[in-house]
C-alpha atoms as a PDB file:
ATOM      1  CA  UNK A   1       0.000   0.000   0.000  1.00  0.00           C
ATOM      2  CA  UNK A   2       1.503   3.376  -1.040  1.00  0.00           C
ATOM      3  CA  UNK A   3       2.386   5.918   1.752  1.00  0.00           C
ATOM      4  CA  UNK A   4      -0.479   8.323   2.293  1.00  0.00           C
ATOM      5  CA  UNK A   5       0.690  12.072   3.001  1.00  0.00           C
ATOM      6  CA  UNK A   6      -1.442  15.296   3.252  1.00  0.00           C
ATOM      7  CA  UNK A   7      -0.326  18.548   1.955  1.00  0.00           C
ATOM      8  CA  UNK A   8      -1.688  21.391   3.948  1.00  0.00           C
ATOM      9  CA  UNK A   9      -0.859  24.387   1.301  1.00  0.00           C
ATOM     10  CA  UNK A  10      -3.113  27.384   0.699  1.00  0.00           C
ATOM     11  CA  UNK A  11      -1.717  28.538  -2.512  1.00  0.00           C
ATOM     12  CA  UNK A  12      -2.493  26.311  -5.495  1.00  0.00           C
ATOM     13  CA  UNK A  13       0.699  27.762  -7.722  1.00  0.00           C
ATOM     14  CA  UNK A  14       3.130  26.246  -5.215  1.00  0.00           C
ATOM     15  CA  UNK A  15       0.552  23.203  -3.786  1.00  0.00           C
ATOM     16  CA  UNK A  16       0.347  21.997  -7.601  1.00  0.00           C
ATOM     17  CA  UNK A  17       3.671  20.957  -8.653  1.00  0.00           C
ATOM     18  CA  UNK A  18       4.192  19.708  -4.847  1.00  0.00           C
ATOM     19  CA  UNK A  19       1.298  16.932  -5.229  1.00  0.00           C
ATOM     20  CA  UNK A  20       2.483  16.623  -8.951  1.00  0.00           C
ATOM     21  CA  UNK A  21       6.011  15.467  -7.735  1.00  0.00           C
ATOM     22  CA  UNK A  22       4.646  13.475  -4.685  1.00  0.00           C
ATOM     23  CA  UNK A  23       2.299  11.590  -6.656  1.00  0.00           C
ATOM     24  CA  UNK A  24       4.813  10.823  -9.440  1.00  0.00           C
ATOM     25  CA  UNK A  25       7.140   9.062  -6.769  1.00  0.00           C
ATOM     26  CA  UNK A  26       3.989   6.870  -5.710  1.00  0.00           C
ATOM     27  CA  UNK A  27       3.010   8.124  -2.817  1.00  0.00           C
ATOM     28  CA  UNK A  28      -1.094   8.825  -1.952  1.00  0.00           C
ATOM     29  CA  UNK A  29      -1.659  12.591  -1.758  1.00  0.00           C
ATOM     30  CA  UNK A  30      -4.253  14.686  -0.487  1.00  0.00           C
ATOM     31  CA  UNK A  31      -4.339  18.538  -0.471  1.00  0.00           C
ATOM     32  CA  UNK A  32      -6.202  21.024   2.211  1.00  0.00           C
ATOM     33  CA  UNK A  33      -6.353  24.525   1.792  1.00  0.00           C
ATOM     34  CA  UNK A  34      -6.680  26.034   5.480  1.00  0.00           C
ATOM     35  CA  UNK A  35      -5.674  24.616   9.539  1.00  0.00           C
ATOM     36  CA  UNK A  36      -9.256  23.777   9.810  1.00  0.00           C
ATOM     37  CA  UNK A  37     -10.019  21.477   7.035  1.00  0.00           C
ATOM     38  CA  UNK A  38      -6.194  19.816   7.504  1.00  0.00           C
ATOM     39  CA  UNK A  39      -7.225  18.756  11.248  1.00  0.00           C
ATOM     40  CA  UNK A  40     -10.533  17.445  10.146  1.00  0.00           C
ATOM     41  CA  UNK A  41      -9.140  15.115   7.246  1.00  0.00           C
ATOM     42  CA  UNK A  42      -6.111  13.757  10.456  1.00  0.00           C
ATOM     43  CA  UNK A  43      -8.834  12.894  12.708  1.00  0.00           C
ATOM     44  CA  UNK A  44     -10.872  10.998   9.992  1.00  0.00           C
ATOM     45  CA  UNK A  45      -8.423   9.923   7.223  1.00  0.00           C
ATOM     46  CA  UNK A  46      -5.193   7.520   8.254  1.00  0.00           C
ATOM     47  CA  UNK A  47      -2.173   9.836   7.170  1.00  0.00           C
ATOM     48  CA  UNK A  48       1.967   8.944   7.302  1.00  0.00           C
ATOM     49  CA  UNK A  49       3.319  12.232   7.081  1.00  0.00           C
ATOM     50  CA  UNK A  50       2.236  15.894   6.513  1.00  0.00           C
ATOM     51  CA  UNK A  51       3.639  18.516   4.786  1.00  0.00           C
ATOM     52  CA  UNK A  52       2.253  21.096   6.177  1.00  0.00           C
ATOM     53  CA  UNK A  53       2.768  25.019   5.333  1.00  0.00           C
ATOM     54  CA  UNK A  54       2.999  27.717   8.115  1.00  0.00           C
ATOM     55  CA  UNK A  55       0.901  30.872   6.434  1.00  0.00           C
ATOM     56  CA  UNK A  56      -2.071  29.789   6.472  1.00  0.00           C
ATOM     57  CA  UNK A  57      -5.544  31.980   6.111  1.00  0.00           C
ATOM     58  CA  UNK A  58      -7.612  30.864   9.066  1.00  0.00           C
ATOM     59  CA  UNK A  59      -4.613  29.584  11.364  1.00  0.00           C
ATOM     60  CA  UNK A  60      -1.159  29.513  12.089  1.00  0.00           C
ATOM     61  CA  UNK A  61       0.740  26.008  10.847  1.00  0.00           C
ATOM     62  CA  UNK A  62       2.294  25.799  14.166  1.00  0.00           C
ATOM     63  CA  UNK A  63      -1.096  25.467  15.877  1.00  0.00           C
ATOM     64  CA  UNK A  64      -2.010  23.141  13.184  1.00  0.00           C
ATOM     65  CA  UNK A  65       1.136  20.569  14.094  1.00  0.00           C
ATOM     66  CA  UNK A  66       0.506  21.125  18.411  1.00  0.00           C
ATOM     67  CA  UNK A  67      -3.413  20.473  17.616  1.00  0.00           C
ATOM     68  CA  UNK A  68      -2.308  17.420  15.654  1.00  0.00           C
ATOM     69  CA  UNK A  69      -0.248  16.394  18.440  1.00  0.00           C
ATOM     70  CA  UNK A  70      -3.113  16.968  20.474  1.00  0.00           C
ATOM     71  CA  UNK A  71      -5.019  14.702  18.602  1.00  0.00           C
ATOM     72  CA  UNK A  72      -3.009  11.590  19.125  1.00  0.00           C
ATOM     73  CA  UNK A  73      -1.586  11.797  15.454  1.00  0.00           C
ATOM     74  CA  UNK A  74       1.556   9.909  15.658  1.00  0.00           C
ATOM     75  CA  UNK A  75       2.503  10.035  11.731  1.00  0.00           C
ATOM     76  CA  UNK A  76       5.610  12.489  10.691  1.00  0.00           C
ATOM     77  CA  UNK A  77       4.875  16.177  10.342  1.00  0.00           C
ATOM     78  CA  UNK A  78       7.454  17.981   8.161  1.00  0.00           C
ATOM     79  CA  UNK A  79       6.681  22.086   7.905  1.00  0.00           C
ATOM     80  CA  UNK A  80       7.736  23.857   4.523  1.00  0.00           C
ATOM     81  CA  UNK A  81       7.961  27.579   5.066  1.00  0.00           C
ATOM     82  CA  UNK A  82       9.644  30.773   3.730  1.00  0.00           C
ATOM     83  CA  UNK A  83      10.208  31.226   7.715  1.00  0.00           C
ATOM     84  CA  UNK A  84      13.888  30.029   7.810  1.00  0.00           C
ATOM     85  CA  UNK A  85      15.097  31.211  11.130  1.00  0.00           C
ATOM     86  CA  UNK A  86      16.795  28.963  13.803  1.00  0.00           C
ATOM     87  CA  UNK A  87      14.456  30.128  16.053  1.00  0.00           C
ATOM     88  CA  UNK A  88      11.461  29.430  13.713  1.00  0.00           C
ATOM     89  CA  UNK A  89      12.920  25.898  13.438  1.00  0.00           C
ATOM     90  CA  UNK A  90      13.070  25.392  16.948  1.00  0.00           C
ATOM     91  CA  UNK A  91       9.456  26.580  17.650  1.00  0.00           C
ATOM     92  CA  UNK A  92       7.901  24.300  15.472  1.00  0.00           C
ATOM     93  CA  UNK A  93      10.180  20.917  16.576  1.00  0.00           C
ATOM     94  CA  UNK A  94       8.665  21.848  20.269  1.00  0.00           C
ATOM     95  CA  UNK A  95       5.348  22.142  18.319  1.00  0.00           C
ATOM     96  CA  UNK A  96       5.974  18.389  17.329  1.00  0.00           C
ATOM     97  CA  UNK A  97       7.229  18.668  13.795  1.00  0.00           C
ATOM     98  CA  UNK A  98       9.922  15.926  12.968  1.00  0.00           C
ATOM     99  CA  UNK A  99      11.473  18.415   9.948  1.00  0.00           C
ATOM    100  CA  UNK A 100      11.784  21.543   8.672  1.00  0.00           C
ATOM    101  CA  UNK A 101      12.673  22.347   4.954  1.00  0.00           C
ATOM    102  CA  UNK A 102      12.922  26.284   4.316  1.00  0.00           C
ATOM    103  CA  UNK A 103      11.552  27.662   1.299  1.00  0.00           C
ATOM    104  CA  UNK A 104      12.929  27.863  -1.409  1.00  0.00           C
ATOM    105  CA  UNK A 105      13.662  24.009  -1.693  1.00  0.00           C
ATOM    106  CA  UNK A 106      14.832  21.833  -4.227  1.00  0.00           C
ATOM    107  CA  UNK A 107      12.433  18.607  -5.195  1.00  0.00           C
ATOM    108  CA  UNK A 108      15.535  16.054  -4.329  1.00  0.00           C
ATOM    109  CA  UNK A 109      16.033  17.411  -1.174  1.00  0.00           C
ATOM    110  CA  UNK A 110      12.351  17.654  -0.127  1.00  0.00           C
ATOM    111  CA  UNK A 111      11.705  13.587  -1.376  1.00  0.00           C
ATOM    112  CA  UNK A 112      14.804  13.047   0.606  1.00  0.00           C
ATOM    113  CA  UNK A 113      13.820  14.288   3.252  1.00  0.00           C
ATOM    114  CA  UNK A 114      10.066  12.274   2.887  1.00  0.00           C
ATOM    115  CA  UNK A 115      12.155   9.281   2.295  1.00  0.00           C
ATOM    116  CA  UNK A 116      14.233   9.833   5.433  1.00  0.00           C
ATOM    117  CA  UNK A 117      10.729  10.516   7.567  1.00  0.00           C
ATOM    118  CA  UNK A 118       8.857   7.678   6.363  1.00  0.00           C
ATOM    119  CA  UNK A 119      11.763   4.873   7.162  1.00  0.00           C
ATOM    120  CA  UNK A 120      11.190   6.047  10.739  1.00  0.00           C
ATOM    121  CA  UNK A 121       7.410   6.077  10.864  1.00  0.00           C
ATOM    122  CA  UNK A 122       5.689   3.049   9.390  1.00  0.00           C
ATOM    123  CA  UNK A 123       2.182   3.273   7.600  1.00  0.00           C
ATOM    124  CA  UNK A 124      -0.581   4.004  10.660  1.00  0.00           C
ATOM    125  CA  UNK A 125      -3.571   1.557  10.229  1.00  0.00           C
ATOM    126  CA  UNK A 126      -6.522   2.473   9.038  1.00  0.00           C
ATOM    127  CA  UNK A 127      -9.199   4.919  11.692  1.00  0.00           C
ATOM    128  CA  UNK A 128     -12.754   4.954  12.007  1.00  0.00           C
ATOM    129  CA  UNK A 129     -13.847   8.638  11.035  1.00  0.00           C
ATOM    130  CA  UNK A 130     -13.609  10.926  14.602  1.00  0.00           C
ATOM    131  CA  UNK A 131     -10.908   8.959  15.879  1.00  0.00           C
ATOM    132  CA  UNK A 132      -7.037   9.475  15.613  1.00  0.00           C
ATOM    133  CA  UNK A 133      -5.352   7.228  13.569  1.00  0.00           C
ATOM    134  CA  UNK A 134      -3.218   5.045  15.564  1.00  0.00           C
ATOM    135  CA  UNK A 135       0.182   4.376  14.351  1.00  0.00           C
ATOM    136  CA  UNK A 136       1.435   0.808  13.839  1.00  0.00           C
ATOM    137  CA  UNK A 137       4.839   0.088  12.948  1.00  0.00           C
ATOM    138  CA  UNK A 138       8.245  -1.880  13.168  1.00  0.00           C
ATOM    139  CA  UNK A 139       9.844  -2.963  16.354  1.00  0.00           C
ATOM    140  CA  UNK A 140      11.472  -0.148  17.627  1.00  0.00           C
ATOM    141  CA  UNK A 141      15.425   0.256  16.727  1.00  0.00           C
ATOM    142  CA  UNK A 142      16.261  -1.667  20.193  1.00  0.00           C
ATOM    143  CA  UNK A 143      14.279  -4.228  22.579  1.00  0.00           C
ATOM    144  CA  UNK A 144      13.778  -3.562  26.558  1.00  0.00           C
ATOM    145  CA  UNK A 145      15.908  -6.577  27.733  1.00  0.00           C
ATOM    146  CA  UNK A 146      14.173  -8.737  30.103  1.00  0.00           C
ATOM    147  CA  UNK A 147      15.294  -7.156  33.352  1.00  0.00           C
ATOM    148  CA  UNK A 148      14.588  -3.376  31.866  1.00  0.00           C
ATOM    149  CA  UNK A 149      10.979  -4.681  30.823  1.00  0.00           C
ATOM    150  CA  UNK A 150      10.207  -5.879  34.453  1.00  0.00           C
ATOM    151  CA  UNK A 151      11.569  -2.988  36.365  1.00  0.00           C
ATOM    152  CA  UNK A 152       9.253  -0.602  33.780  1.00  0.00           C
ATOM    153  CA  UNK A 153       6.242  -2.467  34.601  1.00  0.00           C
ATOM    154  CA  UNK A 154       6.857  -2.509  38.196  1.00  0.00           C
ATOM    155  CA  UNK A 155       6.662   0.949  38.189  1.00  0.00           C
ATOM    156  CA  UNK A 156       3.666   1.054  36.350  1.00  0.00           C
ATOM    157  CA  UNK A 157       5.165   2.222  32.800  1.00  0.00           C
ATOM    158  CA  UNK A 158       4.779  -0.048  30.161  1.00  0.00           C
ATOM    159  CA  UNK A 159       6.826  -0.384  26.591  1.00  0.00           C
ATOM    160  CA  UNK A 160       5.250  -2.070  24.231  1.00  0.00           C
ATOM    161  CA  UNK A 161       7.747  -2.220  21.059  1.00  0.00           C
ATOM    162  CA  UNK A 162       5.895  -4.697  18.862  1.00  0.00           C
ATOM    163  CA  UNK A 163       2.483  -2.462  18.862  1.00  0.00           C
ATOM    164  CA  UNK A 164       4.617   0.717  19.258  1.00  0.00           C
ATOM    165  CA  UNK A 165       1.965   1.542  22.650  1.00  0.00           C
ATOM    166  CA  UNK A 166       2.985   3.203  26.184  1.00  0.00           C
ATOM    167  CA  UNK A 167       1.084   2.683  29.432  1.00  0.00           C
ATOM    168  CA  UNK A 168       1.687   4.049  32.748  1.00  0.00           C
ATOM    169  CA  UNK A 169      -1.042   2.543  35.380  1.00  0.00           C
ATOM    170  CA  UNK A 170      -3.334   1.350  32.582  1.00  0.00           C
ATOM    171  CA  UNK A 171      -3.336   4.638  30.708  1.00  0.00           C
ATOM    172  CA  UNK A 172      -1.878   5.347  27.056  1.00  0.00           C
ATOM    173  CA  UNK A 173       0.560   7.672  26.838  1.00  0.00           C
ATOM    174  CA  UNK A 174       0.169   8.797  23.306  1.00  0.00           C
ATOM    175  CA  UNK A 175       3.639   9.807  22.194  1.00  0.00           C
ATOM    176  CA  UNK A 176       5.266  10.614  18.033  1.00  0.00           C
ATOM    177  CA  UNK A 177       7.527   7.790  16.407  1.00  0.00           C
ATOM    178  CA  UNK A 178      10.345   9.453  17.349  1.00  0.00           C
ATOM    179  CA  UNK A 179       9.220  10.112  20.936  1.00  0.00           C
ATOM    180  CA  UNK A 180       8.735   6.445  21.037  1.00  0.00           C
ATOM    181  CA  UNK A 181      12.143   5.105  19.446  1.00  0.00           C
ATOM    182  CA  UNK A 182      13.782   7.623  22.166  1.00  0.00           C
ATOM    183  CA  UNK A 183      12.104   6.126  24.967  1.00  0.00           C
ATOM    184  CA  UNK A 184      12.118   2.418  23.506  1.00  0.00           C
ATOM    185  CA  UNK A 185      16.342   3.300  23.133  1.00  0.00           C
ATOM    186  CA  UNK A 186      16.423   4.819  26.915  1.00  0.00           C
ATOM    187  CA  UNK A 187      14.087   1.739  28.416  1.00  0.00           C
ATOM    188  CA  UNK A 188      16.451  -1.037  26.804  1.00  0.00           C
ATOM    189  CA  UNK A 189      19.703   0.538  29.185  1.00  0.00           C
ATOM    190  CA  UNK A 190      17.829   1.890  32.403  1.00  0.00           C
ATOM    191  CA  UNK A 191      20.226   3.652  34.441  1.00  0.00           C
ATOM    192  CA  UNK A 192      22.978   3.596  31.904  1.00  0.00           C
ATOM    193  CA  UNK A 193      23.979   6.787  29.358  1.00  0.00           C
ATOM    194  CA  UNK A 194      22.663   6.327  26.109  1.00  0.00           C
ATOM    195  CA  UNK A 195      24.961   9.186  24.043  1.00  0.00           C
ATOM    196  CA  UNK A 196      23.622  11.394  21.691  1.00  0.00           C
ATOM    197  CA  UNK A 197      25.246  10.368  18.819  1.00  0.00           C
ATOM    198  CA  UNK A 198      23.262   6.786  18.927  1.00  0.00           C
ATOM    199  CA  UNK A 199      20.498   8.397  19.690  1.00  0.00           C
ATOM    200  CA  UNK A 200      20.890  10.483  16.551  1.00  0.00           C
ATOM    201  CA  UNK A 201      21.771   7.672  14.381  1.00  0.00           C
ATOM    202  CA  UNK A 202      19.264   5.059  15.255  1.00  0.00           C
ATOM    203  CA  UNK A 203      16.595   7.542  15.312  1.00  0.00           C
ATOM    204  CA  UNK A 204      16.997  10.130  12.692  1.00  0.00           C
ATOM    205  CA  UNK A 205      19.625   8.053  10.970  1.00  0.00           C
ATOM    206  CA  UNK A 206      22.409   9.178   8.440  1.00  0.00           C
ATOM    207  CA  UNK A 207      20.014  10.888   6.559  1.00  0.00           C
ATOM    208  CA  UNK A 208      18.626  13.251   8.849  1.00  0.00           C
ATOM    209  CA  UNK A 209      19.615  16.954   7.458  1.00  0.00           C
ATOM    210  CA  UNK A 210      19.086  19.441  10.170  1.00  0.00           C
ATOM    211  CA  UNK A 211      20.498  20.385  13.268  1.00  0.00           C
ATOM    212  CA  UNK A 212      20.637  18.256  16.907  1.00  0.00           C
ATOM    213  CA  UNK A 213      19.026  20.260  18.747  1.00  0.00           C
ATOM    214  CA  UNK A 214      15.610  18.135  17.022  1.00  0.00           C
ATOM    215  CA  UNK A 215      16.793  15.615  19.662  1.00  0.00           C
ATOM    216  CA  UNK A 216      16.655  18.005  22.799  1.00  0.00           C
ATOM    217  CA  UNK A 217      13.183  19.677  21.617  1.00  0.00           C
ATOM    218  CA  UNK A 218      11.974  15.575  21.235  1.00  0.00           C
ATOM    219  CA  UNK A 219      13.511  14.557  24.607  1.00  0.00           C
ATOM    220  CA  UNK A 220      12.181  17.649  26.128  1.00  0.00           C
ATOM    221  CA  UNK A 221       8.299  16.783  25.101  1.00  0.00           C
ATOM    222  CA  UNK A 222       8.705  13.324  25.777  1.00  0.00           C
ATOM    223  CA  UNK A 223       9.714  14.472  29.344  1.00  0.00           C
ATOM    224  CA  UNK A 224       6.654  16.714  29.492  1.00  0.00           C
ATOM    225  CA  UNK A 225       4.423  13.550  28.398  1.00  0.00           C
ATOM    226  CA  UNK A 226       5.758  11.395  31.109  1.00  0.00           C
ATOM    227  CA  UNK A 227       5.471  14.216  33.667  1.00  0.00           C
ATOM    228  CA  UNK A 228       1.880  14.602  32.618  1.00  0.00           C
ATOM    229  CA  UNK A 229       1.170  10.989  33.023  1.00  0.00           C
ATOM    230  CA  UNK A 230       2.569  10.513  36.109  1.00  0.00           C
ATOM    231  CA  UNK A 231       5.291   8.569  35.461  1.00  0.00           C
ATOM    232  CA  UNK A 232       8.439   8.083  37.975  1.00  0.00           C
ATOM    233  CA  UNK A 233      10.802   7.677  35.528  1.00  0.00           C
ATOM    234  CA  UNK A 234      13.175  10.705  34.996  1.00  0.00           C
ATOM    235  CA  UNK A 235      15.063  11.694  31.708  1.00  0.00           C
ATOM    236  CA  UNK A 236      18.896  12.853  32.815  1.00  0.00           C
ATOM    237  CA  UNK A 237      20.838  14.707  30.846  1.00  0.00           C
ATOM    238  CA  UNK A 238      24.792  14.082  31.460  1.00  0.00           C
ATOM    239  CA  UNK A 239      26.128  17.426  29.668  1.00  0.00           C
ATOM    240  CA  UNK A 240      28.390  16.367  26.724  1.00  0.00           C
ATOM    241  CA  UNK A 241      27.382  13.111  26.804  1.00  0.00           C
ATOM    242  CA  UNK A 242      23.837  11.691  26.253  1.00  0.00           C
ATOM    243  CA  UNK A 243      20.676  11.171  28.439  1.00  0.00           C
ATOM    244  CA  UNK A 244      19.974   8.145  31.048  1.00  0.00           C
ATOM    245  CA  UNK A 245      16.627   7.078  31.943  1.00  0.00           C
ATOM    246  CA  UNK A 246      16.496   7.010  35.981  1.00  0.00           C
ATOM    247  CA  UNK A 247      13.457   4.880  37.704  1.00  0.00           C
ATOM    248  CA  UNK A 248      11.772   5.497  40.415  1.00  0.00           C
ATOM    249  CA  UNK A 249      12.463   9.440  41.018  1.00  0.00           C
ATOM    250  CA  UNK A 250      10.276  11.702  43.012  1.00  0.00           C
ATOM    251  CA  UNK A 251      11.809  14.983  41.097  1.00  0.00           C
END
């Protein structure tokens, strides 16, 4: 089954030659116009990965992507924008955008970049209309070993890599692919550093583009998800070095 992908793009001069390409390398395209109409198809349409324009006419993109999060949609969200400052770029990763391609862009670099997205986040299954498409993928890049797996539960947090699904005291913690291939990386070594540059590679792999600091915007809303939850656990960073997942912390 091709990849399905949504194009959120108010002007048709630039949306046209976008799907054109898209479609051309195979992939299942849909177009929306405005914030509004891009939120409704999410919630009732199973989508991989948006591309998702900033200017829009009723709302701003980065609202879009955080209301998607919101949602529960787990797919990739990569923004394409004439807004090409760092600090742009860093808003919308803590918005929960996996990429961010500044306009102008060239077409090999933008199907790289889909490419590069859509390894990490396998097709989502199909969703009954009104409900967020859950996302169902590949083991993630390393297994909880045995020990890891029991101390997680008997805290209450559970990692499900073969259905991609968190729990913590019977509730989902809804969480991005790469949110989840952190966590699923920090669960297999509890209590041991995990550096950045595997995280890096085994989650945006050698053909992730843009700067590091996507890892520290993911780790820091994974935290916030935990937090949210409940959850004991504690993401540490060791300066220089990586990030350790410590159980059973109070702060």
């Amino acid at each position: 089954m091709a990849h399905r992908l949504l194009v959120v793009e108010d002007a048709p001069d630039i949306a046209a030659p976008l799907l054109h390409t898209l479609r051309r390398e195979g992939y299942d395209v849909s177009w929306q116009q405005n914030g509004t109409d891009a939120l409704a198809h999410l919630r009732e349409e199973p989508t991989d990965l948006v591309v998702l324009d900033l200017g829009l006419p009723d709302m701003d993109g980065l609202d879009v992507c955080r209301e998607a999060r919101e949602l529960g949609y787990a797919g990739a969200i990569m923004i394409c924008t004439a807004r090409g400052q760092e600090l742009d770029k860093v808003v919308g990763l803590d918005q929960g955008a996996d990429d961010y391609l500044s306009k102008p862009f060239g077409l090999a670099e933008l199907h790289a970049r889909v490419r590069a997205l859509l390894r990490r986040a396998a097709p989502v299954a199909e969703a009954p209309a009104g409900a967020a498409a859950p996302e169902v993928a590949p083991p993630a890049p390393a297994q909880p070993d045995p020990a890891a797996a029991r101390a997680a539960a008997a805290s209450g947090l559970v990692v499900d890599t073969q259905a991609r699904r968190v729990r913590h005291a019977g509730t989902e913690v809804v969480l991005s692919a790469k949110e989840f291939d952190v966590l699923a990386l920090l669960v297999a070594s509890p209590g041991a550093v995990v550096s950045r540059e595997r995280l890096m590679s085994k989650v945006w792999d050698e053909h992730w583009f843009g700067s590091t600091k996507t890892l520290d915007v993911t780790i820091g809303r994974l935290r916030q998800k935990l937090d949210d939850h409940g959850v004991r656990h504690r993401i540490t960073n060791v300066r220089g070095v990586g990030f350790r997942l410590d159980e059973g912390l109070d702060a």
